[in-house]
Each structure stands twice: as C-alpha cells, then as structure tokens.
C-alpha atoms as a PDB file:
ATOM      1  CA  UNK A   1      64.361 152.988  73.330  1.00  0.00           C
ATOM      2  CA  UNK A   2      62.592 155.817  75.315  1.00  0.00           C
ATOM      3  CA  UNK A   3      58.970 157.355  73.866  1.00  0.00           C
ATOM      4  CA  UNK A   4      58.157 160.891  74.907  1.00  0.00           C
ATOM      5  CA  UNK A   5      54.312 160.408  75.148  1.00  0.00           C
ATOM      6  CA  UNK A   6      52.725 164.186  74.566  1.00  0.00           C
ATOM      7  CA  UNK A   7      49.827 163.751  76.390  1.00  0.00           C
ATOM      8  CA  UNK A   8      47.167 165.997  74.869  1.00  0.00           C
ATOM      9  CA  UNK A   9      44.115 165.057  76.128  1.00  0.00           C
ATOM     10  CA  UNK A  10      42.369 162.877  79.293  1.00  0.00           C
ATOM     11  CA  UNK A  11      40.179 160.184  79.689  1.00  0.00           C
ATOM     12  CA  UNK A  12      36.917 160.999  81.152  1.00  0.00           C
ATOM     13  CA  UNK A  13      36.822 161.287  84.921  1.00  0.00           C
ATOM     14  CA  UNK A  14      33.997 158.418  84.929  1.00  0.00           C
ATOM     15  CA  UNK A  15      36.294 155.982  83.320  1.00  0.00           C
ATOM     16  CA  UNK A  16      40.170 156.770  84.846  1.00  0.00           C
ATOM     17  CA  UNK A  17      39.758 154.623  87.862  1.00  0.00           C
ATOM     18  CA  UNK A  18      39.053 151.482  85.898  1.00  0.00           C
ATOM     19  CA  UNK A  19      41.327 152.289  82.259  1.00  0.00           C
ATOM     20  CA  UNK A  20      43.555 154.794  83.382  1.00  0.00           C
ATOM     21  CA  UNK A  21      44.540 157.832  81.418  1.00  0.00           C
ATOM     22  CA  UNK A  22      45.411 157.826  77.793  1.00  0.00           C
ATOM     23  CA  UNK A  23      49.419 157.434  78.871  1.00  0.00           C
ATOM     24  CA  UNK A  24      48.505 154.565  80.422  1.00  0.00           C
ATOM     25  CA  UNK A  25      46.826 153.154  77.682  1.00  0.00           C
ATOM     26  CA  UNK A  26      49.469 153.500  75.417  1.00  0.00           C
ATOM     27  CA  UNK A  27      51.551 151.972  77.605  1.00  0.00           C
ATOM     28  CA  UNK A  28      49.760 149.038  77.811  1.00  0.00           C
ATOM     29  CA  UNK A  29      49.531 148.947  74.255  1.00  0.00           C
ATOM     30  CA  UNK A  30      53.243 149.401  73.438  1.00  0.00           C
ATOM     31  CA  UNK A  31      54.479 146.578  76.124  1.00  0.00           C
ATOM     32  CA  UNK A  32      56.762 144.001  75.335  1.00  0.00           C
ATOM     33  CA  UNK A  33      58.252 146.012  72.247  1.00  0.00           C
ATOM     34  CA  UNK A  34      61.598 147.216  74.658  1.00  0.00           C
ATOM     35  CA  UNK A  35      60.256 150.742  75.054  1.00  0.00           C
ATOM     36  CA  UNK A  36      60.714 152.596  78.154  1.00  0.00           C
ATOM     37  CA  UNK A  37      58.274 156.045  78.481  1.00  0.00           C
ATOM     38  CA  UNK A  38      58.160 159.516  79.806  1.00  0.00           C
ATOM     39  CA  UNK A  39      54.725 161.567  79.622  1.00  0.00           C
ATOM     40  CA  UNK A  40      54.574 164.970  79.512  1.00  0.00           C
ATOM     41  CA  UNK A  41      51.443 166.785  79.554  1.00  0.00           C
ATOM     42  CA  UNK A  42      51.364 169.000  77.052  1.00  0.00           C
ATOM     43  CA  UNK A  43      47.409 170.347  77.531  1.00  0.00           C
ATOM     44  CA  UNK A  44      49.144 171.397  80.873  1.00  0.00           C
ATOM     45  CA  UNK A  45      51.934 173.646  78.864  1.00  0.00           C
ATOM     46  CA  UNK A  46      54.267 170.830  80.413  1.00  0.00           C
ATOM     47  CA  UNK A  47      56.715 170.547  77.469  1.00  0.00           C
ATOM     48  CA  UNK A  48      60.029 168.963  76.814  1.00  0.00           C
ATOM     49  CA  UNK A  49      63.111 170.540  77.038  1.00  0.00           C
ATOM     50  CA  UNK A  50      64.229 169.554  73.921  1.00  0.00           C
ATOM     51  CA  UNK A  51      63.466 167.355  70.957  1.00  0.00           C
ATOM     52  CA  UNK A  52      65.985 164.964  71.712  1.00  0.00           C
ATOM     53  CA  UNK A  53      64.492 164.324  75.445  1.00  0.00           C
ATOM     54  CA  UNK A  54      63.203 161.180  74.153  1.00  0.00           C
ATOM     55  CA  UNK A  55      63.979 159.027  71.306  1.00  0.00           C
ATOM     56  CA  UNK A  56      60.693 158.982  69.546  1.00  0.00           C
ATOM     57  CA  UNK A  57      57.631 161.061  70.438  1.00  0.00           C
ATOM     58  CA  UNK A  58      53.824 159.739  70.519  1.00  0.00           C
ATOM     59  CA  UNK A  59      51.268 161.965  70.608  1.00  0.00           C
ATOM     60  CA  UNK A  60      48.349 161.318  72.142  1.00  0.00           C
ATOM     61  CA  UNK A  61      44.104 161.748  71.490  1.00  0.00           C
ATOM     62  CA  UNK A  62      42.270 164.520  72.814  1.00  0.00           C
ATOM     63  CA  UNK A  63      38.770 165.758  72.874  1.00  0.00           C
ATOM     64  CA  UNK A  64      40.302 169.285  71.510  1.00  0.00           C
ATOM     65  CA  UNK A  65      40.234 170.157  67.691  1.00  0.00           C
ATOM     66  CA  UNK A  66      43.435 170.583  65.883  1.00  0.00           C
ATOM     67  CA  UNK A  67      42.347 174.014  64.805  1.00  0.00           C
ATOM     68  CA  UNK A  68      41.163 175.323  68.252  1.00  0.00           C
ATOM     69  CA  UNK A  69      42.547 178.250  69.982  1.00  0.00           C
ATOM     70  CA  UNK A  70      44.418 176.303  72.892  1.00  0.00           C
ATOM     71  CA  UNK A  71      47.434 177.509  74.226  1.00  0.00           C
ATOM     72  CA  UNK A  72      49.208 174.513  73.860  1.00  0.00           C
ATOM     73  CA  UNK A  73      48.189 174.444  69.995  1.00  0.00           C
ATOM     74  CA  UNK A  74      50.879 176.173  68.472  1.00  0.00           C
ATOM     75  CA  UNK A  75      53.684 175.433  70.940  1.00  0.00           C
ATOM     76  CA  UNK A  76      53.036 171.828  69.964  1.00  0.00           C
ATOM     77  CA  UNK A  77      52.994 172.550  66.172  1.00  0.00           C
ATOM     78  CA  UNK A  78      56.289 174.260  66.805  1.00  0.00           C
ATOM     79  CA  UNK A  79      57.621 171.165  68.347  1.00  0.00           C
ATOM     80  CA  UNK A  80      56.439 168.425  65.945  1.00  0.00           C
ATOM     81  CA  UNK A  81      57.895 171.089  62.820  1.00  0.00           C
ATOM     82  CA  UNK A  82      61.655 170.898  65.012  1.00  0.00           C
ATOM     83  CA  UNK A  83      61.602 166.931  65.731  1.00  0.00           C
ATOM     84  CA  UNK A  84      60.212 166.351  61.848  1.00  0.00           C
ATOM     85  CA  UNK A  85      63.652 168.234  60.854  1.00  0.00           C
ATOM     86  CA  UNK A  86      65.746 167.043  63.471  1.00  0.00           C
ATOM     87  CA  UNK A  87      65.088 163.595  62.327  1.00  0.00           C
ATOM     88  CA  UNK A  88      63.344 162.409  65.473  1.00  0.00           C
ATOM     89  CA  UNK A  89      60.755 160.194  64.665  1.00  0.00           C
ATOM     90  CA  UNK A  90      56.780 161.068  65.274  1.00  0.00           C
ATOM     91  CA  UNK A  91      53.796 158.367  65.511  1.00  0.00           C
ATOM     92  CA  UNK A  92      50.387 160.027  66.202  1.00  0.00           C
ATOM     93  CA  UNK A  93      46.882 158.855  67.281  1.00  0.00           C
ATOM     94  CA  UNK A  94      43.540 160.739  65.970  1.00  0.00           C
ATOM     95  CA  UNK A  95      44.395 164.291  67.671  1.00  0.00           C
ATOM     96  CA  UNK A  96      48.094 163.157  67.443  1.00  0.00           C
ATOM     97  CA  UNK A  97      47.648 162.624  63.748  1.00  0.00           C
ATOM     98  CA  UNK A  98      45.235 165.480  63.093  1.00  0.00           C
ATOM     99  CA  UNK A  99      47.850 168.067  64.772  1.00  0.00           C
ATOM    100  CA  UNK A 100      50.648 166.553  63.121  1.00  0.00           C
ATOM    101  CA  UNK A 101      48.936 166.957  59.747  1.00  0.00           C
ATOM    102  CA  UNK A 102      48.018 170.341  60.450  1.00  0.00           C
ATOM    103  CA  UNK A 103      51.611 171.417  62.021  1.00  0.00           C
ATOM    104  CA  UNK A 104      53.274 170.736  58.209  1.00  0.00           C
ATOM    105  CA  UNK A 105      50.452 172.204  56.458  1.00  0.00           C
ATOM    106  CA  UNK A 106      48.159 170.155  56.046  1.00  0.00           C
ATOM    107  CA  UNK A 107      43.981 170.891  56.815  1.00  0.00           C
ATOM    108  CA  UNK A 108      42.038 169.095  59.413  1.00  0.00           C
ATOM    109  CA  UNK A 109      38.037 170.078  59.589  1.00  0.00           C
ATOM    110  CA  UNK A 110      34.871 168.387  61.375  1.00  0.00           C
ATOM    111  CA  UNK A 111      34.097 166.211  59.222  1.00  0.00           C
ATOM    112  CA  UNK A 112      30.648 166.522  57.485  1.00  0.00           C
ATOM    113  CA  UNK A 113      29.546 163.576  56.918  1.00  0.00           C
ATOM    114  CA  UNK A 114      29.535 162.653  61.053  1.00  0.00           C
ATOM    115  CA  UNK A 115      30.824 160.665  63.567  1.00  0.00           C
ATOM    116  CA  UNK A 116      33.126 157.812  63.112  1.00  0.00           C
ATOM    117  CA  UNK A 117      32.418 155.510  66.446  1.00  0.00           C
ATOM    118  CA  UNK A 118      33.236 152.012  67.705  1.00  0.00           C
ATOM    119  CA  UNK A 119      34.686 149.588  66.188  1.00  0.00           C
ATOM    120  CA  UNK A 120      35.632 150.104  62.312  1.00  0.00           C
ATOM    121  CA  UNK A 121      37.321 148.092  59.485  1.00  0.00           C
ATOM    122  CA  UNK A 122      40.439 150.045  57.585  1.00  0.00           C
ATOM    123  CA  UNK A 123      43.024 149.158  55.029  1.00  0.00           C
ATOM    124  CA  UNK A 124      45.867 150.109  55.787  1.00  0.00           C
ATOM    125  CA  UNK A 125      49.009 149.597  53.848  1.00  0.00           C
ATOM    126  CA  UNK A 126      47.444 147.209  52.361  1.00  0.00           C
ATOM    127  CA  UNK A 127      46.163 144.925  55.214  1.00  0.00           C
ATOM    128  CA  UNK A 128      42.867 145.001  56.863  1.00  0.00           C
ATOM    129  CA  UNK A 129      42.489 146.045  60.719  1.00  0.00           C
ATOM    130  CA  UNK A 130      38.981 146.469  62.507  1.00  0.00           C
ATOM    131  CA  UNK A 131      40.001 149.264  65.359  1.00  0.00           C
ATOM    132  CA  UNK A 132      38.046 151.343  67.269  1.00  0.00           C
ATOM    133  CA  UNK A 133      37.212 155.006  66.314  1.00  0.00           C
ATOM    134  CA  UNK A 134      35.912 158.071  68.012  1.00  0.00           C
ATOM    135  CA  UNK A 135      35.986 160.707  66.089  1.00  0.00           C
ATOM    136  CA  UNK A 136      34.406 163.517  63.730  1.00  0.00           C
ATOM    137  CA  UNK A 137      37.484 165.851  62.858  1.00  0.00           C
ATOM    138  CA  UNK A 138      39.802 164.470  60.134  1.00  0.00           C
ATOM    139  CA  UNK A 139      42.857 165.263  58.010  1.00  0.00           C
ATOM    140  CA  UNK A 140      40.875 166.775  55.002  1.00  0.00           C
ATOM    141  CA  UNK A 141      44.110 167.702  53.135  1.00  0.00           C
ATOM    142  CA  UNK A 142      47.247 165.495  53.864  1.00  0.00           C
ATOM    143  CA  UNK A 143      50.629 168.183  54.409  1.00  0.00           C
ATOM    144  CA  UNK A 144      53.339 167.521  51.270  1.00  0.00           C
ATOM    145  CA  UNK A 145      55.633 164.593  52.360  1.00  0.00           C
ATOM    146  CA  UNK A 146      52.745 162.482  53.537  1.00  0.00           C
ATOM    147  CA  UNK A 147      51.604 159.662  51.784  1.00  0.00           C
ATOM    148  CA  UNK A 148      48.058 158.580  52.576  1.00  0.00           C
ATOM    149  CA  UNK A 149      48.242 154.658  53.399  1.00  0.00           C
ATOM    150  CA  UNK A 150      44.979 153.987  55.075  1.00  0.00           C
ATOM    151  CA  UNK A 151      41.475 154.333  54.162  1.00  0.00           C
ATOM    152  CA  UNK A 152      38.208 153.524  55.697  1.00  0.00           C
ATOM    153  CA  UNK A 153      34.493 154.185  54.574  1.00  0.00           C
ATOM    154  CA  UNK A 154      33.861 158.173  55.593  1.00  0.00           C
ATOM    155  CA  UNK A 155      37.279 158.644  56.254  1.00  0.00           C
ATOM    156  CA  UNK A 156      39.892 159.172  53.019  1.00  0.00           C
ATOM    157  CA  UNK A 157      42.798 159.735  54.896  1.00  0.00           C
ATOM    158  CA  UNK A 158      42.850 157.249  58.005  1.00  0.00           C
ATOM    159  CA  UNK A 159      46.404 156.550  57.777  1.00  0.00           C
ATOM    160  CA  UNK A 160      49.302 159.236  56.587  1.00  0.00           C
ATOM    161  CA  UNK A 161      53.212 157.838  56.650  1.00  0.00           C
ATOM    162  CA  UNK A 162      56.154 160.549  55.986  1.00  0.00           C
ATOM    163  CA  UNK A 163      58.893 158.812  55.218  1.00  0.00           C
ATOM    164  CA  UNK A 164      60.946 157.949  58.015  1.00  0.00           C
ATOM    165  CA  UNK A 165      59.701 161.365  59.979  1.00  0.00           C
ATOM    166  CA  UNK A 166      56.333 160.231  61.121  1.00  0.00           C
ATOM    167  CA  UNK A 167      53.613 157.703  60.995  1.00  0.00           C
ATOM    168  CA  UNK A 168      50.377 158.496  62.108  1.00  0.00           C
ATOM    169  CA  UNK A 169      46.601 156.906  61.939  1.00  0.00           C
ATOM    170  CA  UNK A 170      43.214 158.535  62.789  1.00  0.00           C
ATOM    171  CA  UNK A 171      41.596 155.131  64.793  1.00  0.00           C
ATOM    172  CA  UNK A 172      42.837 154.277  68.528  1.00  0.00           C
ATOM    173  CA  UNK A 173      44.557 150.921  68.996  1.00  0.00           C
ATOM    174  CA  UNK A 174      44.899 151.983  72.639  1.00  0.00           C
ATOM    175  CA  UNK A 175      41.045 151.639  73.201  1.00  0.00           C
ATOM    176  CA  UNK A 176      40.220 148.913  74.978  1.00  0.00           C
ATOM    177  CA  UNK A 177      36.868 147.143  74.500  1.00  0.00           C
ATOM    178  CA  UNK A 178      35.648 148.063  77.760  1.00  0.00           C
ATOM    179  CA  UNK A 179      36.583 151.668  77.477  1.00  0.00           C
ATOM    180  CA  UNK A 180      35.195 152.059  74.179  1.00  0.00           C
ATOM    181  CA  UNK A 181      31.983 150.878  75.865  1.00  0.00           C
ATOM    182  CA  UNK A 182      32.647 153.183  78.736  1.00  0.00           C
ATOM    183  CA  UNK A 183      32.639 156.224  75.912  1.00  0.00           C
ATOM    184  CA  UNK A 184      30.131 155.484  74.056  1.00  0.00           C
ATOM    185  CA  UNK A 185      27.960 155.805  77.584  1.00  0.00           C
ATOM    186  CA  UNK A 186      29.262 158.381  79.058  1.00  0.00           C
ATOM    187  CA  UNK A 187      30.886 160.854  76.382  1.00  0.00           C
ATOM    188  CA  UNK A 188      28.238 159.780  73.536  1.00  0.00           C
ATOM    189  CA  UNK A 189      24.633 160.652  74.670  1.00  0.00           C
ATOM    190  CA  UNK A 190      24.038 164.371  73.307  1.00  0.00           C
ATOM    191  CA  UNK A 191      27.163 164.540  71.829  1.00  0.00           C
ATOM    192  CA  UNK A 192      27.346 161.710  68.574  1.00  0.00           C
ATOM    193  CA  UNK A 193      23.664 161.028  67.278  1.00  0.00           C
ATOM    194  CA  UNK A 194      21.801 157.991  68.955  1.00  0.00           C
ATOM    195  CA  UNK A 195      22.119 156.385  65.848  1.00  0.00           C
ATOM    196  CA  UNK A 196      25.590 156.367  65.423  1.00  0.00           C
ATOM    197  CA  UNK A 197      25.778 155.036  69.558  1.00  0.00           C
ATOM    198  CA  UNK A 198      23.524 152.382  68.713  1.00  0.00           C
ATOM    199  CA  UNK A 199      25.222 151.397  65.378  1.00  0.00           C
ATOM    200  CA  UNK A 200      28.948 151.176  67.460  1.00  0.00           C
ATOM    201  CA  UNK A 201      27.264 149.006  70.583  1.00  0.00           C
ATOM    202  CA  UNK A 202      26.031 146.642  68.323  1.00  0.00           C
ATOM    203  CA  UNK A 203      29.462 146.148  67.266  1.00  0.00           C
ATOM    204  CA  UNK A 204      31.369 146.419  70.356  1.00  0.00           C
ATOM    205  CA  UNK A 205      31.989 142.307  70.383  1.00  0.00           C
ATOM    206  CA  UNK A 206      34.013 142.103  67.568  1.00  0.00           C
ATOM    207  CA  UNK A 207      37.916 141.505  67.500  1.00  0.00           C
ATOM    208  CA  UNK A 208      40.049 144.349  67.167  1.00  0.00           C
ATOM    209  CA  UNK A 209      43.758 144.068  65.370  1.00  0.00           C
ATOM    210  CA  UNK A 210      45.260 146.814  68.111  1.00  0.00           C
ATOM    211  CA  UNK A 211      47.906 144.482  68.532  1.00  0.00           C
ATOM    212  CA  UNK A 212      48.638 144.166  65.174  1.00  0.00           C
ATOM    213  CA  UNK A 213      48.707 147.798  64.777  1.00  0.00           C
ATOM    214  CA  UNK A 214      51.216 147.810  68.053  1.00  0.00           C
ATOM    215  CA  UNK A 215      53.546 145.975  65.987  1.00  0.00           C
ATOM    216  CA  UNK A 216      53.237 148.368  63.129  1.00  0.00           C
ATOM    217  CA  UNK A 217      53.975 151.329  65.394  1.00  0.00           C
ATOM    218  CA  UNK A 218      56.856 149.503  67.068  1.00  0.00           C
ATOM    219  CA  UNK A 219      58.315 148.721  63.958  1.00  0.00           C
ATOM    220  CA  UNK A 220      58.326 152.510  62.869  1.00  0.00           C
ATOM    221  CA  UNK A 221      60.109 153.385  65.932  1.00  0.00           C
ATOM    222  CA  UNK A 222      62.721 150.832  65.816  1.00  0.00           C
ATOM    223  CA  UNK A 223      62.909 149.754  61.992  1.00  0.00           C
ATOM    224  CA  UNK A 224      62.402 152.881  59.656  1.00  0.00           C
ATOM    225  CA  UNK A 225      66.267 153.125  59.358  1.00  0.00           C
END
C-alpha cells in the first residue's frame, strides 16, 4: 500500500542532519507495516495530481497554525474535503489533525491554557499511551462525523476518528527521544515558558508507546474496511 505523505512543515535546520525531516520520520515510524511512500511538499505548493495518487494520505506537523493565512492553507483543505468524499483514507499528526479538523468544519485555536511539551500520557480509545507533544494550538471544536477518542490533561480532544475517512491524533509518535530533546533546546527557549521546558526535560527518559500507536495507524490504513 502506497502513503502520500503531505509534508507541511520541516524540522529545524539544527536538527535535520542527525533526525532527518519530518518525512523521514514517519517513515521510520511506519516501517515494517508493507507501506511504500511518496512525499510531496505541500508548504512548497507541491501538490498531488489527484486524490487517488496514493492510497492513503498522512499529513504531516508543522510549526504553521491551521488558521494562518498560508497559501497552501486552503488548497490543502480543498484536498482533504475531496479524498474525505472520495473515500480515500486520511491519518493526521498535530498540524495534520488540526487542518483536517478545521477543513470539515471544525475550530482549531491557541490554546489558552499553554503549551503541551515532551512527553505526555493520553487515553486513547481506551488504552493508555505516553507520547511526546509539542504543541499549543488544538481542535477546540471537533467537525460533525468525528468522534473524539482521545483525551489528555489540557487537551479535550487529543484523538478524533471519522469513521473509516480519517483518523487523526494531536501528539507525535514520529518524535524520537533525541529529537524531542533536540526541540525542546533549540525551538523552546523564548518560545514555550521555561517552566514548561524544564517540566518536559525532566521527563524526557520515560518510554514512549510510538510503536504502539504505529500499529494503530497501520491498522487504519489497512483494516478500516
């Protein structure tokens, strides 16, 4: 099975040498499930030709807000709205499920109550997973058609499932330990309060279920029929 990965964001300069870019990462994340993948760089106005280019789309993080005036923005609403008709399924990561959200109506805002950083615990259909986070915009209002099936402290709408269409969560299984890390020193300072930096180093060590959360998403792509 091919993923389209809609690549809507990089990874910092400082950090691409050693992680690689968020395609890369999702790669990584997603061997060993039979998937084959094809980026295309949609922050770049690099879209696919058509919906059915690939047999499941993934889109990606970004450091962009949902509701920003990119040009790439609406274009990409556009195309989530045809491949959520069209039947082709959707999986999104924190931008990718903010944007996805937003696209069928829902309403993504920066979240007032701050930062959601490092690692975090979430229950999600009805399991627990500890995953890392970096984040302050969130789904607010989940579209109709989503069901919310995650949860975490600060964040009410972590996980959102649509049926067979899409199935999208606001933490990134893709981030590595080390990049986390990487973040938190070289994104965080000025940016997420020192408190919130300290808080997430101090928990940096702990075990993270991204491969159990692999398996979810590969099961979505391959099982939801």
């Amino acid at each position: 099975m091919q993923i389209g990965i809609l690549q809507t964001g990089h990874a910092p300069d400082a950090l691409r040498a050693a992680h690689g870019d968020y395609p890369d990462m999702f790669v990584r994340l997603l061997e060993g499930h039979g998937f084959t993948f094809h980026t295309w760089p949609v922050l770049d106005m690099q879209f696919p030709p058509s919906i059915h280019a690939a047999e499941g789309w993934l889109i990606t993080g970004s450091r962009f807000g949902a509701y920003e005036d990119h040009a790439f923005i609406h274009p990409l609403e556009e195309f989530i709205r045809q491949a959520y008709s069209g039947g082709v399924p959707l999986v999104g990561i924190c931008f990718g499920h903010q944007i996805i959200a937003q696209a069928l109506g829902g309403r993504v805002e920066k979240f007032a109550g701050g930062w959601s950083v490092g690692p975090r615990d979430y229950r999600i259909e009805g399991q627990d997973y500890r995953l890392n986070a970096w984040h302050q915009d969130q789904v607010i209002e989940p579209p109709h058609g989503a069901e919310t099936v995650g949860s975490a402290p600060g964040c009410a709408h972590a996980a959102l499932i649509y049926g067979e269409h899409a199935y999208t969560v606001q933490p990134h299984p893709e981030f590595a330990p080390a990049f986390e890390k990487g973040l938190i020193e070289e994104r965080g300072p000025g940016v997420v309060p020192d408190e919130t930096l300290a808080e997430a180093r101090a928990r940096l060590d702990l075990p993270t279920d991204s491969a159990a959360m692999a398996a979810r998403i590969a099961r979505f792509f391959t099982e939801r029929r």
